[in-house]
PDB file of N, CA and C in Angstrom:
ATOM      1  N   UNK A   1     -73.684  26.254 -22.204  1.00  0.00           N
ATOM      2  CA  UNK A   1     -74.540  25.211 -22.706  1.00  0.00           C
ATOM      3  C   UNK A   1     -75.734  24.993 -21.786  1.00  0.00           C
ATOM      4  N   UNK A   2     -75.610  25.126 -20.208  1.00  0.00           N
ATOM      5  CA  UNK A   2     -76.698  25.181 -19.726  1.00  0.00           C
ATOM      6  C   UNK A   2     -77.868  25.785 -19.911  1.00  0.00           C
ATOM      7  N   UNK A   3     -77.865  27.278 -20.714  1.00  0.00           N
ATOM      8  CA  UNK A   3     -79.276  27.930 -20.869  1.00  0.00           C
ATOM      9  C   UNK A   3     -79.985  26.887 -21.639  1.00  0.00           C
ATOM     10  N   UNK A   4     -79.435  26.350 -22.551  1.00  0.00           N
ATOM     11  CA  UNK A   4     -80.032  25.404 -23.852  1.00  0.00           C
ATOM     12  C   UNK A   4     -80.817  24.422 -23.467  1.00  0.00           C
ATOM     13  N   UNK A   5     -80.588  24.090 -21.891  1.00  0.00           N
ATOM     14  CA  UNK A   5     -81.244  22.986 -21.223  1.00  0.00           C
ATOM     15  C   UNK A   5     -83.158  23.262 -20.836  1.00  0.00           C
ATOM     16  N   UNK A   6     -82.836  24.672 -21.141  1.00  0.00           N
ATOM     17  CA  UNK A   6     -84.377  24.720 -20.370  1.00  0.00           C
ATOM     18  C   UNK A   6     -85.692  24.444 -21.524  1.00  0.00           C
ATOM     19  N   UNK A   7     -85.577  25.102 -22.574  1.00  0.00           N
ATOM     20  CA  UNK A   7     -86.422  24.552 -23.760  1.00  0.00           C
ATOM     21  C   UNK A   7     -86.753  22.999 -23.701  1.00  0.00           C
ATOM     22  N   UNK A   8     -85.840  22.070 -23.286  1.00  0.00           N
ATOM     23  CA  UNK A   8     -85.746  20.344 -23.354  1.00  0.00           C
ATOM     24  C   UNK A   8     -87.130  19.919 -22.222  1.00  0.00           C
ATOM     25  N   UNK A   9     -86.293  20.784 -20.911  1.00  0.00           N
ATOM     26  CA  UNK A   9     -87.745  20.396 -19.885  1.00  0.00           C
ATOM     27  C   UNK A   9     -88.788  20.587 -20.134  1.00  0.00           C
ATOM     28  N   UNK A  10     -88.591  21.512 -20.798  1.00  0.00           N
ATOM     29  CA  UNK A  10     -90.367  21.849 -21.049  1.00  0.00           C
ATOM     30  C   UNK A  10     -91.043  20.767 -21.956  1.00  0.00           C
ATOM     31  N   UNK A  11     -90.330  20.155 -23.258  1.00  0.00           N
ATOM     32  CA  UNK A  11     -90.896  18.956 -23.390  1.00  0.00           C
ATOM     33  C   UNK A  11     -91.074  17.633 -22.854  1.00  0.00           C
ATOM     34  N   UNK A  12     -90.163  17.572 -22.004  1.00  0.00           N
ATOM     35  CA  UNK A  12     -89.857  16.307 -20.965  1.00  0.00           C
ATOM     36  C   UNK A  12     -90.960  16.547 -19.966  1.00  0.00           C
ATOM     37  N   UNK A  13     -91.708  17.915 -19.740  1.00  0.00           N
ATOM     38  CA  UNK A  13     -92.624  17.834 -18.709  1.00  0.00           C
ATOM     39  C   UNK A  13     -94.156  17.800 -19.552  1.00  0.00           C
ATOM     40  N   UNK A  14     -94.310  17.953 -20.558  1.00  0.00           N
ATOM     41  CA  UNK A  14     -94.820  17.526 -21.696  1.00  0.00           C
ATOM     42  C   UNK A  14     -95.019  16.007 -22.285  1.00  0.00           C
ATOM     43  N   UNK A  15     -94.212  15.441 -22.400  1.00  0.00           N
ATOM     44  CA  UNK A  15     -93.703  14.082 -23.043  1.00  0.00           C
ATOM     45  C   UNK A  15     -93.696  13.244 -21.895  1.00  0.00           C
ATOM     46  N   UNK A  16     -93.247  13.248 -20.960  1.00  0.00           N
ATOM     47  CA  UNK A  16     -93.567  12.213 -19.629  1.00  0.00           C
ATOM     48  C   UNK A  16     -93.053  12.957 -18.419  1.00  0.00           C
ATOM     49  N   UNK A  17     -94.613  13.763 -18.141  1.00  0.00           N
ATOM     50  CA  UNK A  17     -94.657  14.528 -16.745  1.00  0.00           C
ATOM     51  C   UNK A  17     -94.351  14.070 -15.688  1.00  0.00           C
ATOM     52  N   UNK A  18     -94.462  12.979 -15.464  1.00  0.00           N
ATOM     53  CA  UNK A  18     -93.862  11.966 -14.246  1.00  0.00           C
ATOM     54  C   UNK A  18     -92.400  11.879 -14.054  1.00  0.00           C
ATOM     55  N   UNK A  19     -91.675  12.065 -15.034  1.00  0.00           N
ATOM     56  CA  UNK A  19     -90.425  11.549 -15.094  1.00  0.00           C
ATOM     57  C   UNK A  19     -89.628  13.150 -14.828  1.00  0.00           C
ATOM     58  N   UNK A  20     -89.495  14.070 -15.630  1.00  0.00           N
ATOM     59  CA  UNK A  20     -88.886  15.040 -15.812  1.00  0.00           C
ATOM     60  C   UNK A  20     -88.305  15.773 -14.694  1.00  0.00           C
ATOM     61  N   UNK A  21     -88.879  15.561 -13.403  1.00  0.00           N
ATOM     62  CA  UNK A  21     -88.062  16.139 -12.318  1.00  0.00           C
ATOM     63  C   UNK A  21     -86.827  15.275 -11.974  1.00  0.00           C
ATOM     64  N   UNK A  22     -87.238  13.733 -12.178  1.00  0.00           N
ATOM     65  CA  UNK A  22     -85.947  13.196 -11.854  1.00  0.00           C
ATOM     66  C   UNK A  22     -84.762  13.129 -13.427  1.00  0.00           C
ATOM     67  N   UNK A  23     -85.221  13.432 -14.348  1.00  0.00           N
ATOM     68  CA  UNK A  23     -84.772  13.662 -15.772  1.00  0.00           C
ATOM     69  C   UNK A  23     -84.005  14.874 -15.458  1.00  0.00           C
ATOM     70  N   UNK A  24     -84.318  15.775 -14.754  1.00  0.00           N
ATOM     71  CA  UNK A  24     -83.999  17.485 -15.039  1.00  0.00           C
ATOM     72  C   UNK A  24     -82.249  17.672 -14.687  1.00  0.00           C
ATOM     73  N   UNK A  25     -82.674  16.993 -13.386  1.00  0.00           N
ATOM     74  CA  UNK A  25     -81.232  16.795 -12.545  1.00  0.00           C
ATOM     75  C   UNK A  25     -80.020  16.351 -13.085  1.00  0.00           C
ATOM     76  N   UNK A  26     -80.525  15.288 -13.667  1.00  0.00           N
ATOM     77  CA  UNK A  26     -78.987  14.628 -14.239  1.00  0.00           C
ATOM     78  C   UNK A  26     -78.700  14.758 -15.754  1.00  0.00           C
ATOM     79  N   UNK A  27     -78.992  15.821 -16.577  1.00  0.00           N
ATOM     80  CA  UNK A  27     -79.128  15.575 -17.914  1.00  0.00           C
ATOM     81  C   UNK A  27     -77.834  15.945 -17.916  1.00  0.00           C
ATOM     82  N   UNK A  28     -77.126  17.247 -17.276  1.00  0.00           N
ATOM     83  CA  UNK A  28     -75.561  17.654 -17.578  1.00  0.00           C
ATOM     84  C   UNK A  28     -74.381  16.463 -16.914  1.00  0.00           C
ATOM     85  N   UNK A  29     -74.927  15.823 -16.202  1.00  0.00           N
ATOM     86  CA  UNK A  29     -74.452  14.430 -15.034  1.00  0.00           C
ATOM     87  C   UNK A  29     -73.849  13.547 -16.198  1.00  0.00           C
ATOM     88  N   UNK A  30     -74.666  13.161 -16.725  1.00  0.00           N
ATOM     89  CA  UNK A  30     -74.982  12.312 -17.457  1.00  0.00           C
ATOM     90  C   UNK A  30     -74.601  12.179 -18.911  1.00  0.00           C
ATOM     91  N   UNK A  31     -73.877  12.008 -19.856  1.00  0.00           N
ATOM     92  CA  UNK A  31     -73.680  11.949 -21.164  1.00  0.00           C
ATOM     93  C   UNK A  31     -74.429  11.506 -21.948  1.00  0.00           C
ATOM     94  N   UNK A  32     -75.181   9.897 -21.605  1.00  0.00           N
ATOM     95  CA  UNK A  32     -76.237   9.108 -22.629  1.00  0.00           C
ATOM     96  C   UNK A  32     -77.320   9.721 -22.767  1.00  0.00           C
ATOM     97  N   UNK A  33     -77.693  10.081 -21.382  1.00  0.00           N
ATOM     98  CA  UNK A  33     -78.917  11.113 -21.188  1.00  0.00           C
ATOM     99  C   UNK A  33     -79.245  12.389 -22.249  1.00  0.00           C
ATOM    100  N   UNK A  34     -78.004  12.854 -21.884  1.00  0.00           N
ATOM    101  CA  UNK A  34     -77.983  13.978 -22.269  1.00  0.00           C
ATOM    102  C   UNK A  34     -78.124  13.711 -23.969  1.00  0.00           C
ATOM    103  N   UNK A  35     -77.271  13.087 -24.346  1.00  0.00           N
ATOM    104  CA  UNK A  35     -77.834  12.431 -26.010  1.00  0.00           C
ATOM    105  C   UNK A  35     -79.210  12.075 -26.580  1.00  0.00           C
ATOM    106  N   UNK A  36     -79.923  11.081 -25.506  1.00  0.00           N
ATOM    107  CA  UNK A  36     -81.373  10.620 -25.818  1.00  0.00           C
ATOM    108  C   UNK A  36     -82.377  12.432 -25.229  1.00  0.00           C
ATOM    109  N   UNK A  37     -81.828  12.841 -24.883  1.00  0.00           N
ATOM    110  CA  UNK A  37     -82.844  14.778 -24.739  1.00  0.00           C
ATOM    111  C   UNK A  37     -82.347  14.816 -26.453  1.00  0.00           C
ATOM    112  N   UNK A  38     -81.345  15.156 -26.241  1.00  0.00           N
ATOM    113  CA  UNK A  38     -80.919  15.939 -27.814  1.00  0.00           C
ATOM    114  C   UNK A  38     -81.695  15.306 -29.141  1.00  0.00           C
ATOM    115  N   UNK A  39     -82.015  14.353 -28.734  1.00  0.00           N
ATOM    116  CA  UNK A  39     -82.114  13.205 -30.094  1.00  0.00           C
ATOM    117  C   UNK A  39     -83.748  13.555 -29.871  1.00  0.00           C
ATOM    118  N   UNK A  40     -84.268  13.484 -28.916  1.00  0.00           N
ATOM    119  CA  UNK A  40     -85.637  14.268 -28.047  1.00  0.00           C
ATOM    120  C   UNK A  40     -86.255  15.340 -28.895  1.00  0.00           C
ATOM    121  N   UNK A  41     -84.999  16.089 -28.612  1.00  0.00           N
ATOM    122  CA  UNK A  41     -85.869  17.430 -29.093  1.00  0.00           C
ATOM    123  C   UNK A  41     -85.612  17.604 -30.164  1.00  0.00           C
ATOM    124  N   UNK A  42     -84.848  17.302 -31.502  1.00  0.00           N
ATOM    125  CA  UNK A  42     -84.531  17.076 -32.511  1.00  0.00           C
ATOM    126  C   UNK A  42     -85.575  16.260 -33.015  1.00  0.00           C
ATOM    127  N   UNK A  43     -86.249  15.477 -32.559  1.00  0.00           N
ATOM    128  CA  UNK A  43     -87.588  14.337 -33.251  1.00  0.00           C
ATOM    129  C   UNK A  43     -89.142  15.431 -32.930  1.00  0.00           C
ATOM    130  N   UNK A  44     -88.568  16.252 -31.600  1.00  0.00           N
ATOM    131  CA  UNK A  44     -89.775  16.892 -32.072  1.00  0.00           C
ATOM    132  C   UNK A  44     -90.157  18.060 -32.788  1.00  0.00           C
ATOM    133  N   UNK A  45     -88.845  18.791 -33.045  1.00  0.00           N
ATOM    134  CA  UNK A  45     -88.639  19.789 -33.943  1.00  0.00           C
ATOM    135  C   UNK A  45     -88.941  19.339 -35.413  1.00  0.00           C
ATOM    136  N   UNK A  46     -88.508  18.232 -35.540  1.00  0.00           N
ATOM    137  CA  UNK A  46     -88.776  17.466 -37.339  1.00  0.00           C
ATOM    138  C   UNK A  46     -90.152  17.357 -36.958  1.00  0.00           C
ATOM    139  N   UNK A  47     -90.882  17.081 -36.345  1.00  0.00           N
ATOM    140  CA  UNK A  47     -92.785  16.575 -36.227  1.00  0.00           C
ATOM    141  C   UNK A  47     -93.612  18.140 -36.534  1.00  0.00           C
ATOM    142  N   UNK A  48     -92.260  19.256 -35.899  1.00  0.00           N
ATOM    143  CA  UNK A  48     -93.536  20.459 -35.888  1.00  0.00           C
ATOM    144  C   UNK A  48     -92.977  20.687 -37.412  1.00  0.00           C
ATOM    145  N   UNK A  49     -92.113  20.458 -37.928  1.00  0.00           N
ATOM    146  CA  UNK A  49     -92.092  20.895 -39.162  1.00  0.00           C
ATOM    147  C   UNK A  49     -92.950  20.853 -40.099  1.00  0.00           C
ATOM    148  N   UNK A  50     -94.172  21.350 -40.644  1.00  0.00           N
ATOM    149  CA  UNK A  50     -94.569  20.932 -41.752  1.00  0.00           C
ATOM    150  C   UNK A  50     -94.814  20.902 -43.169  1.00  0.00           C
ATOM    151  N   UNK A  51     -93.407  21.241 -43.716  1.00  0.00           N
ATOM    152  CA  UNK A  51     -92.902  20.664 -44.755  1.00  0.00           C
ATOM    153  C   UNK A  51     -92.041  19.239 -45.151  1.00  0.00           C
ATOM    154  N   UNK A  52     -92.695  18.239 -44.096  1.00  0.00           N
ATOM    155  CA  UNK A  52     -91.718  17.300 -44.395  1.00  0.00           C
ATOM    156  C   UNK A  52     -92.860  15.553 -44.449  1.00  0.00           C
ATOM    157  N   UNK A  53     -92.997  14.830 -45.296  1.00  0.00           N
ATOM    158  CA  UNK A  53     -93.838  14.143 -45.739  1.00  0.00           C
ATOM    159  C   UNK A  53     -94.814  13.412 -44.262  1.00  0.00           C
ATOM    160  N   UNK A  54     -95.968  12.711 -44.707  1.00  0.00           N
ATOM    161  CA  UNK A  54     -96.947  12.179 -44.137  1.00  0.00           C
ATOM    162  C   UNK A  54     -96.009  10.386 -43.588  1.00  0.00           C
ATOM    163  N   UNK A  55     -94.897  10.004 -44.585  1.00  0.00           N
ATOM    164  CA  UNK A  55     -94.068   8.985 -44.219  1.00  0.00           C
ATOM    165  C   UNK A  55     -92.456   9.377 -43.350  1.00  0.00           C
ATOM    166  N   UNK A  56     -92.616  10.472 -43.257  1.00  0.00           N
ATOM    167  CA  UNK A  56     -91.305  10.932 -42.578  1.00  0.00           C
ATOM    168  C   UNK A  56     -92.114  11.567 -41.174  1.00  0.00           C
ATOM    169  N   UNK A  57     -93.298  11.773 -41.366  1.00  0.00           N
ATOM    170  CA  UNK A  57     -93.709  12.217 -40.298  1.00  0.00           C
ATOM    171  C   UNK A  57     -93.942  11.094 -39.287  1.00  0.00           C
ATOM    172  N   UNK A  58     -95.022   9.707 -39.601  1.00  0.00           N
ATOM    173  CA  UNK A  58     -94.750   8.923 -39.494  1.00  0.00           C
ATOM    174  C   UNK A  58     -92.939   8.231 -38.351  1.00  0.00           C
ATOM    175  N   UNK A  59     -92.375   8.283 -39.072  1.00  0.00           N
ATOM    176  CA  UNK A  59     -90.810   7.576 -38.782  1.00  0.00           C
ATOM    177  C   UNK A  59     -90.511   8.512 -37.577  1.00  0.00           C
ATOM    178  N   UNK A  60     -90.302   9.816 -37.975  1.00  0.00           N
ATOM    179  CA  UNK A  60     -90.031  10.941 -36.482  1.00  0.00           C
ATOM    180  C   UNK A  60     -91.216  10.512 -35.459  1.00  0.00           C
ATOM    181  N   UNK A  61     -92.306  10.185 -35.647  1.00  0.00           N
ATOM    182  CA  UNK A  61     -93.620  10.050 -34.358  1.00  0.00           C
ATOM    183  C   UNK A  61     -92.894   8.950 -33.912  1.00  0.00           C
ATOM    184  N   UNK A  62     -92.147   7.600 -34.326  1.00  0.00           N
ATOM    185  CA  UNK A  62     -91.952   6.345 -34.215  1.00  0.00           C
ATOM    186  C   UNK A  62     -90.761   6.877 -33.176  1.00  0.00           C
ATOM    187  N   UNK A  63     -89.934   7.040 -33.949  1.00  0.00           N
ATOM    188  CA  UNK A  63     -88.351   7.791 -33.402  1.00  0.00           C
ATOM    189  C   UNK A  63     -88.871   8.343 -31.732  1.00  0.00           C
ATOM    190  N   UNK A  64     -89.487   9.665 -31.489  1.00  0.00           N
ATOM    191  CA  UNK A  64     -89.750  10.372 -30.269  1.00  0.00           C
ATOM    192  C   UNK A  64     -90.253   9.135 -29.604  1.00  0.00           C
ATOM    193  N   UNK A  65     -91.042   8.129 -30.268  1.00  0.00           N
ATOM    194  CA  UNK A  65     -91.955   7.655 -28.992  1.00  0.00           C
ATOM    195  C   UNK A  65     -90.700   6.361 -28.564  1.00  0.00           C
ATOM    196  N   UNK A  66     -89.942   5.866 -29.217  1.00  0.00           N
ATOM    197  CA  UNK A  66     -88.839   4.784 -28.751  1.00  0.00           C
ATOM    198  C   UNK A  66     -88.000   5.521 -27.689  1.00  0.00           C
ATOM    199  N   UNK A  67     -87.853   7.048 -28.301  1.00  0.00           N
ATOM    200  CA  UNK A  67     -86.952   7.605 -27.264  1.00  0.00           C
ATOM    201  C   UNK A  67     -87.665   8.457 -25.688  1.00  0.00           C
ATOM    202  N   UNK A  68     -88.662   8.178 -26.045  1.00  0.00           N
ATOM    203  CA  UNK A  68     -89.087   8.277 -24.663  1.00  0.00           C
ATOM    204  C   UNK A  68     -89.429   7.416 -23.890  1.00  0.00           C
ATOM    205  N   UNK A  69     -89.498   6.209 -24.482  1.00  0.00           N
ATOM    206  CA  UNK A  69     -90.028   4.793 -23.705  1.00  0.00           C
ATOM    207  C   UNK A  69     -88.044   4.539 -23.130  1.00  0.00           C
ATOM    208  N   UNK A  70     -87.259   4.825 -23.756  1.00  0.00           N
ATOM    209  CA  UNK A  70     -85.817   4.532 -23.489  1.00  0.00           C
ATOM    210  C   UNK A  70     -85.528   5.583 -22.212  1.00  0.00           C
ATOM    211  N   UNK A  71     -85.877   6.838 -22.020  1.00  0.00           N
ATOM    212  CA  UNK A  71     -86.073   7.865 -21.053  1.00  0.00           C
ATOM    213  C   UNK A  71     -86.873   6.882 -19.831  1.00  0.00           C
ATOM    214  N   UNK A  72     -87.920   6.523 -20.013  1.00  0.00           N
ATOM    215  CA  UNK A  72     -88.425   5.925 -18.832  1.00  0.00           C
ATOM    216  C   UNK A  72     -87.394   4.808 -18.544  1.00  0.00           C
ATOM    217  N   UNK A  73     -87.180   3.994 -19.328  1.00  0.00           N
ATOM    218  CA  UNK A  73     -86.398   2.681 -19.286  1.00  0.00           C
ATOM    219  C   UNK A  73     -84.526   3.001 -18.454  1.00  0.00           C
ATOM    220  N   UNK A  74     -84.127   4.323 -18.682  1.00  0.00           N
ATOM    221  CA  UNK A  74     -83.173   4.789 -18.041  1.00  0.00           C
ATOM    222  C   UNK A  74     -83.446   5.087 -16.242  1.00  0.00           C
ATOM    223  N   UNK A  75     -84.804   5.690 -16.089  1.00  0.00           N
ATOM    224  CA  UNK A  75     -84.916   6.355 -15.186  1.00  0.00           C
ATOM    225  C   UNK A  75     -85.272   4.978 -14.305  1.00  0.00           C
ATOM    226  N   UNK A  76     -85.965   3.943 -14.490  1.00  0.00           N
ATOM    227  CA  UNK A  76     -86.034   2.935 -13.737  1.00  0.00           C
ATOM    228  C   UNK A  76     -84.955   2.369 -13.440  1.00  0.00           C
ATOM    229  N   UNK A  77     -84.034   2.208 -14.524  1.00  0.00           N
ATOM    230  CA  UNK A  77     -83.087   1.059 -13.871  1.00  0.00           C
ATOM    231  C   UNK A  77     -82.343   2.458 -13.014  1.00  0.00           C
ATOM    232  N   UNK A  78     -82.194   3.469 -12.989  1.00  0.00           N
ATOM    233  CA  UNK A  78     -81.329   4.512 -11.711  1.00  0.00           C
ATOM    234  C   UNK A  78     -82.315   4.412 -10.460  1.00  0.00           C
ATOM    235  N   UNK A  79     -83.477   4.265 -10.585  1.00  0.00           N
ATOM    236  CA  UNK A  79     -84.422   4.055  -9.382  1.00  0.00           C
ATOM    237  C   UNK A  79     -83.787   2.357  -8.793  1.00  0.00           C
ATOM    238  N   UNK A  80     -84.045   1.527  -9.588  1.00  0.00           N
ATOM    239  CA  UNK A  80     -83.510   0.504  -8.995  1.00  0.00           C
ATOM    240  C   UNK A  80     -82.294   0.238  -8.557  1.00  0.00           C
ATOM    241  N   UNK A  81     -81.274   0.579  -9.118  1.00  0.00           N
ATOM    242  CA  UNK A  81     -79.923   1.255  -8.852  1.00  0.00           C
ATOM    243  C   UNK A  81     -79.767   1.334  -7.399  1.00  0.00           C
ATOM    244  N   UNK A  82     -80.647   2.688  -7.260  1.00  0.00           N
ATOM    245  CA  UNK A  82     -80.612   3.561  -5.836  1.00  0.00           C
ATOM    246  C   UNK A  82     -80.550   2.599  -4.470  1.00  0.00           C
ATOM    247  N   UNK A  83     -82.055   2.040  -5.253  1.00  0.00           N
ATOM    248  CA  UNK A  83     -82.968   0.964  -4.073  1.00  0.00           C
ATOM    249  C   UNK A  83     -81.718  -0.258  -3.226  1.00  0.00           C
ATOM    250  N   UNK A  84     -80.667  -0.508  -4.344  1.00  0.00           N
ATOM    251  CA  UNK A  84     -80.136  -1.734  -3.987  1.00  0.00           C
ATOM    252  C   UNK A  84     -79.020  -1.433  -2.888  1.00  0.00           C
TER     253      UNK A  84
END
């Protein structure tokens, strides 16, 4: 399952370049993580699709961008975590 991981970084260094080195590390660590990548790259695979409507396209742009604001929102509270 690890080869499967490397396609993900490449959007994670794409999608929020800041984050993805400390993202990279713990995605197999991690279970939730590892769910919000999957759910990741699955929202952006439906966006490159284009056979799929101007309102579904829409909902997937909505979808990727919650789940990457939730990616940052993970990686802070483990930064703060650390700090304490």
């Amino acid at each position: 399952m690890g080869a499967g991981i490397y396609p993900v970084a490449v959007d994670l260094t794409e999608e929020i370049p800041e984050l993805s080195e400390a993202l990279s590390g713990r995605i197999e660590r991690d279970a939730l993580l590892k769910e919000v990548i999957e759910d990741l790259k699955k929202a952006s695979e439906l966006l490159d699709d284009v056979s799929i409507t101007a309102s579904e396209r829409a909902e997937w742009a909505h979808i990727k961008s919650e789940l990457v604001n939730e990616l940052r929102r993970m990686v802070k509270r483990d930064l703060r975590n650390i700090s304490i």
